[in-house]
Protein backbone atom coordinates (compact mmCIF):
# COMPACT_ATOMS: atom_id res chain seq x y z
CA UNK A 1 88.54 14.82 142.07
CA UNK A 2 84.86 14.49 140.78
CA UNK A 3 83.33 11.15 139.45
CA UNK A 4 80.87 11.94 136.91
CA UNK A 5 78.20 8.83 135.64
CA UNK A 6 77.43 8.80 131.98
CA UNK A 7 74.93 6.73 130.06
CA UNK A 8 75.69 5.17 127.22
CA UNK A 9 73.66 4.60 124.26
CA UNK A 10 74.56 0.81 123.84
CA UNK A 11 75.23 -1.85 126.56
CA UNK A 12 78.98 -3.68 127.22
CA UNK A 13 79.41 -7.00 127.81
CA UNK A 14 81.82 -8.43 130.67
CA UNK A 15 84.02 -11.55 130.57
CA UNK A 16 86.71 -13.27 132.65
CA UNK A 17 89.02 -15.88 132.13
CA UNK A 18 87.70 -18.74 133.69
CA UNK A 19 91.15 -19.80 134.99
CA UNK A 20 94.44 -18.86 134.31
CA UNK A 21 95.64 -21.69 132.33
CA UNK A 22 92.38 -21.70 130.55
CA UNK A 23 91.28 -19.70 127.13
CA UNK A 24 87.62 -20.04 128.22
CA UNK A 25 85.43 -16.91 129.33
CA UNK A 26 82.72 -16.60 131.84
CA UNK A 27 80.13 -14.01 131.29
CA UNK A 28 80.49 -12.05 134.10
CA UNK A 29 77.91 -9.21 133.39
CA UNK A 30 76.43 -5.81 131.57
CA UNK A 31 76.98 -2.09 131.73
CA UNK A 32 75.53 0.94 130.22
CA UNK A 33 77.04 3.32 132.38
CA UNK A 34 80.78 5.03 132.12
CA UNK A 35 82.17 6.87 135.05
CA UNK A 36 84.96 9.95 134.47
CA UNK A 37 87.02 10.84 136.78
CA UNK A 38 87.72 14.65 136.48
CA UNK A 39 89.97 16.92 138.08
CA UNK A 40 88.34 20.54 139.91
CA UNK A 41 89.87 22.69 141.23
CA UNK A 42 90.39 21.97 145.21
CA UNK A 43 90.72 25.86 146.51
CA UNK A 44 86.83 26.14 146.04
CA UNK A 45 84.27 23.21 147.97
CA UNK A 46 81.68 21.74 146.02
CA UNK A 47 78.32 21.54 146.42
CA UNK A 48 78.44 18.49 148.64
CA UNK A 49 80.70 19.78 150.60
CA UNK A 50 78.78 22.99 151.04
CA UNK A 51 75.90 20.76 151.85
CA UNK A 52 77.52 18.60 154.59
CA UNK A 53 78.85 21.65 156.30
CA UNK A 54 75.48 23.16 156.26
CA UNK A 55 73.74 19.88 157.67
CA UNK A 56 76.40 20.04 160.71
CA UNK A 57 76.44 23.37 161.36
CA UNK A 58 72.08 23.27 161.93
CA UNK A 59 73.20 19.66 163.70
CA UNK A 60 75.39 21.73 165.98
CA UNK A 61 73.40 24.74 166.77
CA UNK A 62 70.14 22.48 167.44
CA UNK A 63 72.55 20.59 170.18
CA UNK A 64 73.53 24.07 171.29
CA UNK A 65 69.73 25.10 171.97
CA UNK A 66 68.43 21.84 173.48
CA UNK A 67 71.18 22.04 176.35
């Protein structure tokens, strides 16, 4: 699963109920941003992964060396 950040061109506004028994709303906040959530395919890493395993390995060997 990937979560991918868009910008949008115009901004959202955010309200709550202020209570349940209440029709009021509370401005809560603003957003410009959408996330998707997409599905890749798990058989190959991505490039974070790649990254991470990289970073450990170099981690591991310099541990190797200094003992």
């Amino acid at each position: 699963m990937e979560v991918v950040p868009q910008g949008e061109s115009h901004r959202h506004e955010l309200y709550k109920r202020a209570d349940e028994s209440s029709e009021n709303l509370d401005f809560v906040g603003v957003f410009s941003h959408n996330l998707e959530v997409r599905e890749v395919d798990d058989r190959s890493p991505n490039e974070s992964e790649l990254k991470l395993q990289s970073a450990y390995g170099l981690i591991n060997e310099e541990k190797a060396a200094s003992t």
